[in-house]
PDB file of N, CA and C in Angstrom:
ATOM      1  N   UNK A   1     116.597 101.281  97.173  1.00  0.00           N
ATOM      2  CA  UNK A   1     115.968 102.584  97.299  1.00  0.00           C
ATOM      3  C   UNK A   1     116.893 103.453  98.143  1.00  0.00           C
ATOM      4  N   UNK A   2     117.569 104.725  97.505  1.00  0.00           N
ATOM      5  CA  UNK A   2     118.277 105.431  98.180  1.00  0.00           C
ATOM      6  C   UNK A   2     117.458 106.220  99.278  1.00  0.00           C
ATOM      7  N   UNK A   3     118.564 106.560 100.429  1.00  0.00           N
ATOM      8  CA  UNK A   3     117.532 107.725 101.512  1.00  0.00           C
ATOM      9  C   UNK A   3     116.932 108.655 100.576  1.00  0.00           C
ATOM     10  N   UNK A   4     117.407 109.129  99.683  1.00  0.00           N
ATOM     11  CA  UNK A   4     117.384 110.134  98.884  1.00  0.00           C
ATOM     12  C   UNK A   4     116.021 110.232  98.464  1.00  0.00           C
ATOM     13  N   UNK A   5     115.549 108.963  97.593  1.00  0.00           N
ATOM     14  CA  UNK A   5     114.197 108.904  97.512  1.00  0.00           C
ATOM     15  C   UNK A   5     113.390 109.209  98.786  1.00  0.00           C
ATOM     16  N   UNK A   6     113.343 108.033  99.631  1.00  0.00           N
ATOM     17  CA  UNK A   6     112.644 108.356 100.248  1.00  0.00           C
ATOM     18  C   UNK A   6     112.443 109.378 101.504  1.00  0.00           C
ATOM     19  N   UNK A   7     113.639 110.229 101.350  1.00  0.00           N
ATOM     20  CA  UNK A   7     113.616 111.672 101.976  1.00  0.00           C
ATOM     21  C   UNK A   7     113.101 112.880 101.191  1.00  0.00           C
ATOM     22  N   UNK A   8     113.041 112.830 100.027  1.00  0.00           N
ATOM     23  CA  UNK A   8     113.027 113.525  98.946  1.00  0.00           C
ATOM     24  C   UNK A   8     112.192 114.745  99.604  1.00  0.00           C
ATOM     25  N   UNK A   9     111.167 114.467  99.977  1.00  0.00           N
ATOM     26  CA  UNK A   9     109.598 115.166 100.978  1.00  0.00           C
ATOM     27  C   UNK A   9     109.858 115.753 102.213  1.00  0.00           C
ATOM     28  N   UNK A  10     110.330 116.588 102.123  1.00  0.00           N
ATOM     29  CA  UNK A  10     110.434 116.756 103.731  1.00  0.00           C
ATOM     30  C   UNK A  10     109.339 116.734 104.124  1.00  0.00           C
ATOM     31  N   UNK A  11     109.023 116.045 105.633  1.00  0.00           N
ATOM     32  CA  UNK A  11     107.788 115.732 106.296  1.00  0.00           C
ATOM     33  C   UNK A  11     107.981 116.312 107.557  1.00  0.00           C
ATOM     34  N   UNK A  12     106.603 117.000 107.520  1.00  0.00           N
ATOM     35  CA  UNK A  12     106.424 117.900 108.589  1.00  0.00           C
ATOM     36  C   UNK A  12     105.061 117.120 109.671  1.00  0.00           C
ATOM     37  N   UNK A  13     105.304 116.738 110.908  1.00  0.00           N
ATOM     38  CA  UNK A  13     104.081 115.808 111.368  1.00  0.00           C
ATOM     39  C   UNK A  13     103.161 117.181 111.966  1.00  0.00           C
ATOM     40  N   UNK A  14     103.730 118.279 112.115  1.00  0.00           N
ATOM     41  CA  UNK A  14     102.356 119.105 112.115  1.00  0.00           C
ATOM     42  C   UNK A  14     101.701 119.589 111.186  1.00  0.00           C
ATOM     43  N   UNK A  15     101.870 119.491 110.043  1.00  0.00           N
ATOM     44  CA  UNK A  15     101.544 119.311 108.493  1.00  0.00           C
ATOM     45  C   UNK A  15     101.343 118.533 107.572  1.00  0.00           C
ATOM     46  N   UNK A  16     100.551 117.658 108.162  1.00  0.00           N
ATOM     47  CA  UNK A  16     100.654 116.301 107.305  1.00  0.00           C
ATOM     48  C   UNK A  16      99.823 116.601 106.117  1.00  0.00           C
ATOM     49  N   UNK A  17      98.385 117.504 106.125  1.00  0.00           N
ATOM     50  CA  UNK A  17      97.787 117.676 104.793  1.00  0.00           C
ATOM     51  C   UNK A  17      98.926 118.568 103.724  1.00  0.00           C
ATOM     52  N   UNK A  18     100.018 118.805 104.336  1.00  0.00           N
ATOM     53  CA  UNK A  18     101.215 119.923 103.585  1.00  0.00           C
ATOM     54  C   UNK A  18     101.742 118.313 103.160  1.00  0.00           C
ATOM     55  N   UNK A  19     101.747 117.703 103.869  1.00  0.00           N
ATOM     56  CA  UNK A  19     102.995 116.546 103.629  1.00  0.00           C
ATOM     57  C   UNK A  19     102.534 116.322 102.233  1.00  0.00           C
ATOM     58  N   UNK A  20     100.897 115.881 103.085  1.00  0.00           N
ATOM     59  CA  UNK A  20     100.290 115.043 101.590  1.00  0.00           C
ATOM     60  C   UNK A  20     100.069 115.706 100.196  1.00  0.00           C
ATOM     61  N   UNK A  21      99.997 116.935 100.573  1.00  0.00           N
ATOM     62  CA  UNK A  21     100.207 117.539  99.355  1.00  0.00           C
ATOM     63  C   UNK A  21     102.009 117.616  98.347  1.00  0.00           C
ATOM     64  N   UNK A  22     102.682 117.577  99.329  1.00  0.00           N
ATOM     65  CA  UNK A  22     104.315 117.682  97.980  1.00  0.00           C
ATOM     66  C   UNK A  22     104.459 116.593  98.142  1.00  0.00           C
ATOM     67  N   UNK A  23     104.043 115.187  98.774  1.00  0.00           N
ATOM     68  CA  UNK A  23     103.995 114.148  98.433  1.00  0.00           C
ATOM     69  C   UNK A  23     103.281 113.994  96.545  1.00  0.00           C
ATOM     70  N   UNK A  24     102.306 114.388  96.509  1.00  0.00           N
ATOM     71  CA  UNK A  24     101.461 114.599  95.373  1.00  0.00           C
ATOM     72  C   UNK A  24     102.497 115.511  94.297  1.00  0.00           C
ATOM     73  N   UNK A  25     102.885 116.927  94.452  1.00  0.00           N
ATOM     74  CA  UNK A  25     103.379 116.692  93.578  1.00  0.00           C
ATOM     75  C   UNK A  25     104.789 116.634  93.709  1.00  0.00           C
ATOM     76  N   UNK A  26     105.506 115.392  93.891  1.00  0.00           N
ATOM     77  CA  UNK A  26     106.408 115.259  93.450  1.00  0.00           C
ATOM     78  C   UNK A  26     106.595 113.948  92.784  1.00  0.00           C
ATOM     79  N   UNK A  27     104.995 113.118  92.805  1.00  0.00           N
ATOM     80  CA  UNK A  27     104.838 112.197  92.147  1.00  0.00           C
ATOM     81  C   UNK A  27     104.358 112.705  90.764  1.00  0.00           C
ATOM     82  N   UNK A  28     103.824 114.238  90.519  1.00  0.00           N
ATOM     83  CA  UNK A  28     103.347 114.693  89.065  1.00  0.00           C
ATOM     84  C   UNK A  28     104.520 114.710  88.563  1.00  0.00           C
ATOM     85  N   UNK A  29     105.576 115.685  88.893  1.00  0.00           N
ATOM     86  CA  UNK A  29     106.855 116.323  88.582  1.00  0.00           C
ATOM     87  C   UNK A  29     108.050 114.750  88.362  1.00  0.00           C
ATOM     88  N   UNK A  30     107.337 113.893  89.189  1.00  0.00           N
ATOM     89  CA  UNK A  30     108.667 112.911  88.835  1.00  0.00           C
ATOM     90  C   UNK A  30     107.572 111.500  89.223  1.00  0.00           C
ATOM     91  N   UNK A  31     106.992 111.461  88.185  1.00  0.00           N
ATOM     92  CA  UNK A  31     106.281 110.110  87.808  1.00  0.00           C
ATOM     93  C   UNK A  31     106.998 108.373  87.756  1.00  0.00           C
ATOM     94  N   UNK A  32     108.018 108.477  87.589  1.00  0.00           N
ATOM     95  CA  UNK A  32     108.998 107.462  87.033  1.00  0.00           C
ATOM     96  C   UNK A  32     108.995 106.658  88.895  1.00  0.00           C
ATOM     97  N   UNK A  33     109.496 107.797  89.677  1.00  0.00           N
ATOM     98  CA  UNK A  33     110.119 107.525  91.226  1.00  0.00           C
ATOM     99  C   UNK A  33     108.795 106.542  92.005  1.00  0.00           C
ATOM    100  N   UNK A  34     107.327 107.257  91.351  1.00  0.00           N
ATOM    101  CA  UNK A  34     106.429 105.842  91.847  1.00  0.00           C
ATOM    102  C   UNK A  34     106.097 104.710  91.265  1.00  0.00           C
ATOM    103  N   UNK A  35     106.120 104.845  89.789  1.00  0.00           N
ATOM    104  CA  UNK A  35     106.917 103.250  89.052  1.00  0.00           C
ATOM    105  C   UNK A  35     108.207 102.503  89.491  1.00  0.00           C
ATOM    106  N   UNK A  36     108.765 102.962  89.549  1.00  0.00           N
ATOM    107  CA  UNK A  36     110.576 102.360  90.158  1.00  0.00           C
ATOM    108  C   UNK A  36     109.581 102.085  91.554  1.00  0.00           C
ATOM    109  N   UNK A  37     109.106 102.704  92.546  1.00  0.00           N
ATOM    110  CA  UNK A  37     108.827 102.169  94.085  1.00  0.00           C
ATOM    111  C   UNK A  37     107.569 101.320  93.933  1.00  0.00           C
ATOM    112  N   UNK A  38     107.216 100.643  92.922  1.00  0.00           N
ATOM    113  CA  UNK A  38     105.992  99.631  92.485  1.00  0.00           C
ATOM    114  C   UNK A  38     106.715  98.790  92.324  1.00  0.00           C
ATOM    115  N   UNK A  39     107.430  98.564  91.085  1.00  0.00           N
ATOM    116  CA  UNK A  39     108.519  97.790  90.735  1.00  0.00           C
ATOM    117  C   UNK A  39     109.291  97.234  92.116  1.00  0.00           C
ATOM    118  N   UNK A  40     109.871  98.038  92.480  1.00  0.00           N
ATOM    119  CA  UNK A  40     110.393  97.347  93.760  1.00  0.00           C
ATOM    120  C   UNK A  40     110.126  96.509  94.673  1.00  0.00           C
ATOM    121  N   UNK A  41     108.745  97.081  95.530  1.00  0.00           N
ATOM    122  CA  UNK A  41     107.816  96.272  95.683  1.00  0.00           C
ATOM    123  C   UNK A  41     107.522  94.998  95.227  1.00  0.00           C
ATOM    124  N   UNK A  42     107.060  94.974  94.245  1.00  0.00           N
ATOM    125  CA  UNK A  42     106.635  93.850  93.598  1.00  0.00           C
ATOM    126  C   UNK A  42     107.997  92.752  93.352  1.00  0.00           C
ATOM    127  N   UNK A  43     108.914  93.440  93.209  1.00  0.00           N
ATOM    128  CA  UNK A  43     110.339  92.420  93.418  1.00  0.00           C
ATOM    129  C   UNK A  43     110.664  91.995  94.897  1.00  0.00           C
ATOM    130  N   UNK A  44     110.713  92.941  95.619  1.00  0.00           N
ATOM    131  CA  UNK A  44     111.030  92.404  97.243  1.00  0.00           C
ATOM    132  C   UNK A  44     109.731  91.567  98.163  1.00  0.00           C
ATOM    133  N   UNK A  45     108.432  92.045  97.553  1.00  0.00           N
ATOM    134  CA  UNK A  45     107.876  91.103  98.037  1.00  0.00           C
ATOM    135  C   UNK A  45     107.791  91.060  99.429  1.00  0.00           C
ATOM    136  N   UNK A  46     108.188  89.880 100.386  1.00  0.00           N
ATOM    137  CA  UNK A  46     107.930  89.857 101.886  1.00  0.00           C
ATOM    138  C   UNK A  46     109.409  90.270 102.319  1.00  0.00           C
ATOM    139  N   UNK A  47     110.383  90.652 101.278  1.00  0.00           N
ATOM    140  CA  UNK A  47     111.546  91.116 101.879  1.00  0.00           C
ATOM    141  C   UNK A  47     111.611  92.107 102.576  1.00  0.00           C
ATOM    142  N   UNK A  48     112.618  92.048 103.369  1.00  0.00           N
ATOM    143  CA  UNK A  48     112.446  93.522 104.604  1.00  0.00           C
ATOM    144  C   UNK A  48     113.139  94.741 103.965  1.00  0.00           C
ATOM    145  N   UNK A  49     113.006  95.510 104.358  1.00  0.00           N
ATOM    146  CA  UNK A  49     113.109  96.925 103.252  1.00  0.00           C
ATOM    147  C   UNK A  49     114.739  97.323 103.790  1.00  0.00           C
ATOM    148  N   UNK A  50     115.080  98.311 102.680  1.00  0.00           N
ATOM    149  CA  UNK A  50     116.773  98.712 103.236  1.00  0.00           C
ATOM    150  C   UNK A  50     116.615  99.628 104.097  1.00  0.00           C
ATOM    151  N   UNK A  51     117.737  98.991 104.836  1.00  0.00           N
ATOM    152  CA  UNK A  51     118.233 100.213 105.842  1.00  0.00           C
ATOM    153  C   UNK A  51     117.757 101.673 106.374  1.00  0.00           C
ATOM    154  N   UNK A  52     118.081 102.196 104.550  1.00  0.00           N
ATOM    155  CA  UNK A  52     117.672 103.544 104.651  1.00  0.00           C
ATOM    156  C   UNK A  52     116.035 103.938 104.582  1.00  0.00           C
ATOM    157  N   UNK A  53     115.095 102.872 104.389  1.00  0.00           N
ATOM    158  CA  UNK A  53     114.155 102.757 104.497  1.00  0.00           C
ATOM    159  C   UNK A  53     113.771 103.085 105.788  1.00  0.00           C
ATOM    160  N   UNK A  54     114.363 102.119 106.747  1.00  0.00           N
ATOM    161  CA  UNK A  54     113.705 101.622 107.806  1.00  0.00           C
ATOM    162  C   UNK A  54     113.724 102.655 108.559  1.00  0.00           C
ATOM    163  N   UNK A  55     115.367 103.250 108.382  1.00  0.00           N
ATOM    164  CA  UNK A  55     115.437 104.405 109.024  1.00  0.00           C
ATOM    165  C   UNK A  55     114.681 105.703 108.934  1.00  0.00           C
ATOM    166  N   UNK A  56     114.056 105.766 107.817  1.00  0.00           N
ATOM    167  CA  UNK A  56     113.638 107.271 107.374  1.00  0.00           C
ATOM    168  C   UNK A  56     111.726 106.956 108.138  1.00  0.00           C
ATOM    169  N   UNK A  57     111.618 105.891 107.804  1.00  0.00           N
ATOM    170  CA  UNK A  57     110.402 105.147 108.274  1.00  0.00           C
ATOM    171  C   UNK A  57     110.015 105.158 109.851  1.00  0.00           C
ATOM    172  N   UNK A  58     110.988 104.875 110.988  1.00  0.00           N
ATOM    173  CA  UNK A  58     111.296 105.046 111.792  1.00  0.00           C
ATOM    174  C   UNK A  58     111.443 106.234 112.614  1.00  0.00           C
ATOM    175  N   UNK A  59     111.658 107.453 112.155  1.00  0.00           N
ATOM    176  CA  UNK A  59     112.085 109.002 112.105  1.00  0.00           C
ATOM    177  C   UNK A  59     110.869 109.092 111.708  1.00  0.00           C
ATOM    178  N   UNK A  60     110.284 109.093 111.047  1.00  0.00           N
ATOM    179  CA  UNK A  60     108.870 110.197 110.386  1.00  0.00           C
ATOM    180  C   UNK A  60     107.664 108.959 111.601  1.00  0.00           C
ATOM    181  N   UNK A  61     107.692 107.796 112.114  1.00  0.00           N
ATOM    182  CA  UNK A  61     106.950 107.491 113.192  1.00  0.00           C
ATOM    183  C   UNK A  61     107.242 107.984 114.154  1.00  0.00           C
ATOM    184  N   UNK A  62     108.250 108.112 114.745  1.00  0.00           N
ATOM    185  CA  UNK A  62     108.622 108.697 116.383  1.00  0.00           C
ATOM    186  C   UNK A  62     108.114 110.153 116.250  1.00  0.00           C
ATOM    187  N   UNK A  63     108.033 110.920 115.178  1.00  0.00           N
ATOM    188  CA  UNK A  63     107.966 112.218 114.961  1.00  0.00           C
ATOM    189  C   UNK A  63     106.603 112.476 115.153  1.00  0.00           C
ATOM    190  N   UNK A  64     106.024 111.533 114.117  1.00  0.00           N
ATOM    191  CA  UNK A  64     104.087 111.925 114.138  1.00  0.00           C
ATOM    192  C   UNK A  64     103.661 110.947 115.616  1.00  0.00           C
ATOM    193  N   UNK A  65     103.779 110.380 116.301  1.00  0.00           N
ATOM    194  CA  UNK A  65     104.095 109.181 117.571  1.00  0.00           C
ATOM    195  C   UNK A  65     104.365 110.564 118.695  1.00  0.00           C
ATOM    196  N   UNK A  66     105.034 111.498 118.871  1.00  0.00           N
ATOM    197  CA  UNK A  66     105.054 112.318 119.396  1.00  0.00           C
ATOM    198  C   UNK A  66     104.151 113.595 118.943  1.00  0.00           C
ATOM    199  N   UNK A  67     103.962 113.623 117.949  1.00  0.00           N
ATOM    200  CA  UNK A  67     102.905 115.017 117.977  1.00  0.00           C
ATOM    201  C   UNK A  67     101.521 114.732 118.149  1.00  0.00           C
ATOM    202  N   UNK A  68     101.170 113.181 118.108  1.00  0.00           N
ATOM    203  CA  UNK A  68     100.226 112.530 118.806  1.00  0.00           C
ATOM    204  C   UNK A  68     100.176 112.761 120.211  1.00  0.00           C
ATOM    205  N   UNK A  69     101.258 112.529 120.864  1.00  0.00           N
ATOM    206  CA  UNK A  69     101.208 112.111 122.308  1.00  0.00           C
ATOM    207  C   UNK A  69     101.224 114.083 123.045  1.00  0.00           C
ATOM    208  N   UNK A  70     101.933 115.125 121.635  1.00  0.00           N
ATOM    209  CA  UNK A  70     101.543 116.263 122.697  1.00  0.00           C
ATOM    210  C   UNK A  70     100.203 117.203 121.990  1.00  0.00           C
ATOM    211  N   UNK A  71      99.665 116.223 121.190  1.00  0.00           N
ATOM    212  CA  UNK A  71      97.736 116.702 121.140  1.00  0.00           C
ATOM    213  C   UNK A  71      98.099 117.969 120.429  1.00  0.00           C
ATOM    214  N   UNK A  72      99.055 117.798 119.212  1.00  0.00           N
ATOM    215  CA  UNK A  72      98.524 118.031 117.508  1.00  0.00           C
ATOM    216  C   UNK A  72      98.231 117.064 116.633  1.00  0.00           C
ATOM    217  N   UNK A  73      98.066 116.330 116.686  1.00  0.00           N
ATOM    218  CA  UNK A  73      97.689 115.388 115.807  1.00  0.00           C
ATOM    219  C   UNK A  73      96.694 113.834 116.509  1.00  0.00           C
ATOM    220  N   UNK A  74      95.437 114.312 115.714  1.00  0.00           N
ATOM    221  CA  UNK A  74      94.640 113.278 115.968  1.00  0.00           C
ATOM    222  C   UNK A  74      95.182 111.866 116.418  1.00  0.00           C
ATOM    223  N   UNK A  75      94.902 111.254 117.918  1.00  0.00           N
ATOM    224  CA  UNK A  75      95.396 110.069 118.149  1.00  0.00           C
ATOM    225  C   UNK A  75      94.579 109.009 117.750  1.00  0.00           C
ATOM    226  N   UNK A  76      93.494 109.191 116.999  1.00  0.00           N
ATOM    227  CA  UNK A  76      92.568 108.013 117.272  1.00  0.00           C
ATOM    228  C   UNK A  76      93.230 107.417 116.251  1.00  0.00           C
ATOM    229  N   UNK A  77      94.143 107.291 114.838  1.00  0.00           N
ATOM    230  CA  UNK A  77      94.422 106.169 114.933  1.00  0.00           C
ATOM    231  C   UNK A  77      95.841 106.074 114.430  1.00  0.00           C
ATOM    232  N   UNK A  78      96.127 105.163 115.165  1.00  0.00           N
ATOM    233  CA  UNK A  78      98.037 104.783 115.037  1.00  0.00           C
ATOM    234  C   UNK A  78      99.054 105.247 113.943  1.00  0.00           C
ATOM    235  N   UNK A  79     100.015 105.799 114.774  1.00  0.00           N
ATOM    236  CA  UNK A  79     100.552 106.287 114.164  1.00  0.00           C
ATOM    237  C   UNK A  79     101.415 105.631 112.495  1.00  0.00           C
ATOM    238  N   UNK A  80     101.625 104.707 112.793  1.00  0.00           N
ATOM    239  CA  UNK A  80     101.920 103.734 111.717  1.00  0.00           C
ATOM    240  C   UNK A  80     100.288 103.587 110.688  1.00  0.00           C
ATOM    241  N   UNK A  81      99.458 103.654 111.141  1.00  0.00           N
ATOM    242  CA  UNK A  81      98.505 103.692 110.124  1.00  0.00           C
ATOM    243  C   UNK A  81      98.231 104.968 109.888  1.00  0.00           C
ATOM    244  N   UNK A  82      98.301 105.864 110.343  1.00  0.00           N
ATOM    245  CA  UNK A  82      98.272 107.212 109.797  1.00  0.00           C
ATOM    246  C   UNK A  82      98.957 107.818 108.550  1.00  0.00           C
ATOM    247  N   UNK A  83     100.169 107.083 109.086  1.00  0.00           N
ATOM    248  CA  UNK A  83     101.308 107.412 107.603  1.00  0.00           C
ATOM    249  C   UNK A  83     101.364 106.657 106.631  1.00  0.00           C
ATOM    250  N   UNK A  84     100.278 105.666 106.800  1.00  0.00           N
ATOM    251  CA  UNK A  84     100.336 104.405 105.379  1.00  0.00           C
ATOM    252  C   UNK A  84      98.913 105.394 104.768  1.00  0.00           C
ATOM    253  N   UNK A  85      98.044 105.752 105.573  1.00  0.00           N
ATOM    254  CA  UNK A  85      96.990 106.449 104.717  1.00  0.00           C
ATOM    255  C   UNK A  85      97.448 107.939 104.193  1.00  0.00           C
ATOM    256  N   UNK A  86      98.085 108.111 104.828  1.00  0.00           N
ATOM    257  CA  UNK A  86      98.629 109.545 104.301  1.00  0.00           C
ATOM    258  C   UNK A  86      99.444 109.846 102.783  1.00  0.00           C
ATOM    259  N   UNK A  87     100.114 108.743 102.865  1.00  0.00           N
ATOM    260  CA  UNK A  87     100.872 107.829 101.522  1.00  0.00           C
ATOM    261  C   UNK A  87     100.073 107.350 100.973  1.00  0.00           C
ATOM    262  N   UNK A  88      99.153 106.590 101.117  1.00  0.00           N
ATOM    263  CA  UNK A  88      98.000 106.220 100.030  1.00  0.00           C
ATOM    264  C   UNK A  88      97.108 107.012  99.110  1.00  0.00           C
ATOM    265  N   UNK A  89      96.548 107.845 100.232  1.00  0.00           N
ATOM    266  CA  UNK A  89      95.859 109.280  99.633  1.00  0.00           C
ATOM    267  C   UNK A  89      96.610 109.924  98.678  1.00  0.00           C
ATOM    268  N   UNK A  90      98.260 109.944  98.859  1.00  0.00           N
ATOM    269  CA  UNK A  90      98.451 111.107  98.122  1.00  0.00           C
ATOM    270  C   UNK A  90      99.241 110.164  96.969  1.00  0.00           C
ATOM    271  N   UNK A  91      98.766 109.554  97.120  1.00  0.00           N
ATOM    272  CA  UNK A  91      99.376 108.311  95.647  1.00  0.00           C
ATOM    273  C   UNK A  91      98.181 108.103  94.618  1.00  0.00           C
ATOM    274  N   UNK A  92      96.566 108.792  94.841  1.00  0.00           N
ATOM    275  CA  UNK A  92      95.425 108.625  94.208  1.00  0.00           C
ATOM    276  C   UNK A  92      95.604 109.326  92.666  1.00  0.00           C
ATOM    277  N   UNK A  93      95.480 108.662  92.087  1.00  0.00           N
ATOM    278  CA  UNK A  93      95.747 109.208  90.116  1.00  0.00           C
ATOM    279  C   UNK A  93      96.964 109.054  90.163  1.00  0.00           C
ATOM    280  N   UNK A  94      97.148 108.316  90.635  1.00  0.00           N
ATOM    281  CA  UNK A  94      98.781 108.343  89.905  1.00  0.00           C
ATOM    282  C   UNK A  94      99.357 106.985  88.892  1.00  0.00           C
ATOM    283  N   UNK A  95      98.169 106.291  89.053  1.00  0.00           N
ATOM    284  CA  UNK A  95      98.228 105.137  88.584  1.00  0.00           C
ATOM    285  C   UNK A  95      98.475 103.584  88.864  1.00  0.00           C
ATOM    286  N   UNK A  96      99.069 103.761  90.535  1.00  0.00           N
ATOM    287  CA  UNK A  96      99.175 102.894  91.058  1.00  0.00           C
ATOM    288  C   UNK A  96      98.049 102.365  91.674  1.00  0.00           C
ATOM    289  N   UNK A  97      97.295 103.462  92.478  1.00  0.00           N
ATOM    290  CA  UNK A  97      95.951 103.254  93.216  1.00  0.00           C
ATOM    291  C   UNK A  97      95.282 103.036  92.024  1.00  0.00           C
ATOM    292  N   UNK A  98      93.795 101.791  92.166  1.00  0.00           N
ATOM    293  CA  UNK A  98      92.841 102.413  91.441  1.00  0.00           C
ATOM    294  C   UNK A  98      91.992 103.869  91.008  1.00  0.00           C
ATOM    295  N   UNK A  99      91.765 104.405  90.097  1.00  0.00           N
ATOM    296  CA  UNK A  99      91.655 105.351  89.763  1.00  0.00           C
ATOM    297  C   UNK A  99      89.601 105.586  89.354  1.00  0.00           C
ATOM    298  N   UNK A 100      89.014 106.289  89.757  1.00  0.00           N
ATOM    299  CA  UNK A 100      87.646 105.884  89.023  1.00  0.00           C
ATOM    300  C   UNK A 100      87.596 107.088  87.867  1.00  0.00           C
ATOM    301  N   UNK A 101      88.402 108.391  87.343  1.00  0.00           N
ATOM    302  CA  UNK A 101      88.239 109.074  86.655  1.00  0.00           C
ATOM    303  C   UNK A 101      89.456 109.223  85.938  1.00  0.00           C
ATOM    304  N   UNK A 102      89.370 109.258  84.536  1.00  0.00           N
ATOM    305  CA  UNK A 102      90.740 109.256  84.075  1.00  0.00           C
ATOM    306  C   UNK A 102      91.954 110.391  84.303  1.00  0.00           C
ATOM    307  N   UNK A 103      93.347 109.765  84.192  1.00  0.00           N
ATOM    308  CA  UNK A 103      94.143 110.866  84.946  1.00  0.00           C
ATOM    309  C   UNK A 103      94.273 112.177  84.097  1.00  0.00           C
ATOM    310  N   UNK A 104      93.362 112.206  83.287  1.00  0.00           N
ATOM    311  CA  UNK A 104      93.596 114.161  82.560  1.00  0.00           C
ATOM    312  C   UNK A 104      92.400 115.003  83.816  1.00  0.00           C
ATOM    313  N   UNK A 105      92.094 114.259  84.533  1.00  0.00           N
ATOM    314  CA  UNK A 105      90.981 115.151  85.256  1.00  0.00           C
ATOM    315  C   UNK A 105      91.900 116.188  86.038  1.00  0.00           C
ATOM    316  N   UNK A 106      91.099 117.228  86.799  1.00  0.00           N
ATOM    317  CA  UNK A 106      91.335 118.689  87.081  1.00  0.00           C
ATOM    318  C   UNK A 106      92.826 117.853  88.214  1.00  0.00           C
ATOM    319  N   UNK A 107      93.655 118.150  87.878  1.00  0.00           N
ATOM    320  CA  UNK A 107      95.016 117.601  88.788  1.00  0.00           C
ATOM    321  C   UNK A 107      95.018 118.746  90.212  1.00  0.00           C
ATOM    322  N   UNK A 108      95.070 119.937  90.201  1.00  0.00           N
ATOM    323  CA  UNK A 108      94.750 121.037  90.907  1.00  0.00           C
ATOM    324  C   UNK A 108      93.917 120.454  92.376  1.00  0.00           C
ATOM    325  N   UNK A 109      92.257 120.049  91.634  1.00  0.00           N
ATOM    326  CA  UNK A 109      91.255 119.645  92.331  1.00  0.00           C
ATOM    327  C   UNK A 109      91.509 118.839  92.995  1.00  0.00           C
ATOM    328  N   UNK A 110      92.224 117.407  92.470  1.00  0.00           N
ATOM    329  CA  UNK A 110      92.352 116.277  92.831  1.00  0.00           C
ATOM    330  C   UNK A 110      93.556 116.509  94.342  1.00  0.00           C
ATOM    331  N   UNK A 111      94.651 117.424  93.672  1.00  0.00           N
ATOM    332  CA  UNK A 111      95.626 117.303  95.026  1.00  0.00           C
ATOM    333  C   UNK A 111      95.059 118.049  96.127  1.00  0.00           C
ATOM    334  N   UNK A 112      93.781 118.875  95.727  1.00  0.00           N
ATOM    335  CA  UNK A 112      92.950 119.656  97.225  1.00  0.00           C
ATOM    336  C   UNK A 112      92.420 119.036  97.924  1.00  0.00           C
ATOM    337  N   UNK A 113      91.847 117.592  97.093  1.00  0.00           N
ATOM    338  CA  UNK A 113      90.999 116.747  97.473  1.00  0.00           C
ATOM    339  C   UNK A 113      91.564 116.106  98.620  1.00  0.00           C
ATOM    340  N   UNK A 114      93.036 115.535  98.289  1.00  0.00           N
ATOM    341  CA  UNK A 114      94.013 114.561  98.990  1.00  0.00           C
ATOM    342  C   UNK A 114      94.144 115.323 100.335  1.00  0.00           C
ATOM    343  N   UNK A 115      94.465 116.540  99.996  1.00  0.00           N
ATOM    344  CA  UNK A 115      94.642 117.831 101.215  1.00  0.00           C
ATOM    345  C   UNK A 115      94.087 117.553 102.421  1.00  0.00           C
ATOM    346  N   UNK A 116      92.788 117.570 101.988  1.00  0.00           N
ATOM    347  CA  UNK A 116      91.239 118.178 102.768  1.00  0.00           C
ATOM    348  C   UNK A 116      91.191 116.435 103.418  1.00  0.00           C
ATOM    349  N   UNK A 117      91.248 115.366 102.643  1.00  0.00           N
ATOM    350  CA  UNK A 117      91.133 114.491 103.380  1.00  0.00           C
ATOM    351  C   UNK A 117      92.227 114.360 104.147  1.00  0.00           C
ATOM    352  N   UNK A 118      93.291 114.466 104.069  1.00  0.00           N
ATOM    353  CA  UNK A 118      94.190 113.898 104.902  1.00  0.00           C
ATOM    354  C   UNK A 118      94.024 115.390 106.216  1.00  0.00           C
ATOM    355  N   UNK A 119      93.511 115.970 106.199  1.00  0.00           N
ATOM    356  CA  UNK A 119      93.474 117.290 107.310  1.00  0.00           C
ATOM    357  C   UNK A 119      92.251 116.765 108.217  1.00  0.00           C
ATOM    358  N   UNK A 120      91.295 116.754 107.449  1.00  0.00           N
ATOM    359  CA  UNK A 120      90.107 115.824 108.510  1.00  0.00           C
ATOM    360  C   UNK A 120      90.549 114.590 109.200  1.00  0.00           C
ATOM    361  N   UNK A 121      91.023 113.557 108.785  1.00  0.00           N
ATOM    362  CA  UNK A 121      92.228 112.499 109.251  1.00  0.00           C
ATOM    363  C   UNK A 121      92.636 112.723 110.440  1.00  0.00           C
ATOM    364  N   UNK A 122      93.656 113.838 110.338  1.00  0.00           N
ATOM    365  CA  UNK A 122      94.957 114.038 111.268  1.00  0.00           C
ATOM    366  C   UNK A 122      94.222 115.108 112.063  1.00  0.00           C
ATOM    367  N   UNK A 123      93.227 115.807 111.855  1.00  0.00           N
ATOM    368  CA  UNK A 123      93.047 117.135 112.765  1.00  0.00           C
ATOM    369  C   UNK A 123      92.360 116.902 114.018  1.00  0.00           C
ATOM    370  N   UNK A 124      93.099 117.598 114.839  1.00  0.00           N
ATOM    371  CA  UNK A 124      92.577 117.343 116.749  1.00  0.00           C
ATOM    372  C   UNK A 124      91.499 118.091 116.690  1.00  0.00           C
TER     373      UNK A 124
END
């Protein structure tokens, strides 16, 4: 997995319902990039992730880890779990998550949806 991918988003930790939203679409606009990061997954398994992973992974925690600690961003819960739900949410219809409505539903609606939850989430 190049940095490339997983920089692709610029991430803003005082914007995380922004995050979660071009997280969203840049999984509409480029569908393939969350098949290839399933695939991967499912090949590496308990392997430890590359480099450029760790690093970009690392950088977007210290970042939201600090906008925690200066009271923009909800501390109640960890910063490492913040950004796995934040990534989860905005991975909903895409086919990886279970889905309960099929993916022709209102796409618009659905990425407001991801929005609004991930803002209640993160909001002080």
């Amino acid at each position: 997995m190049a940095t490339a991918s997983v920089d692709a988003v610029p991430f803003d930790p005082l914007d995380l319902p922004g995050y979660a939203g071009r997280l969203f679409d840049s999984y509409e606009t480029g569908p393939e990039l969350v098949g290839l990061a399933a695939w991967y997954q499912l090949e590496r398994g308990n392997d430890e992730l590359p480099p450029s992973a760790v690093d970009s992974l690392t950088s977007k925690l210290t970042q939201l880890e600090q906008a925690q600690h200066d009271g923009h961003v909800n501390p109640a819960i960890p910063a490492r779990q913040l950004l796995s739900l934040v990534v989860h949410l905005s991975l909903a219809g895409t086919g990886v998550t279970p889905v309960l409505e099929p993916r022709d539903t209102d796409r618009q609606a659905e990425r407001e949806a991801i929005v609004e939850a991930v803002r209640l989430i993160s909001a002080r």
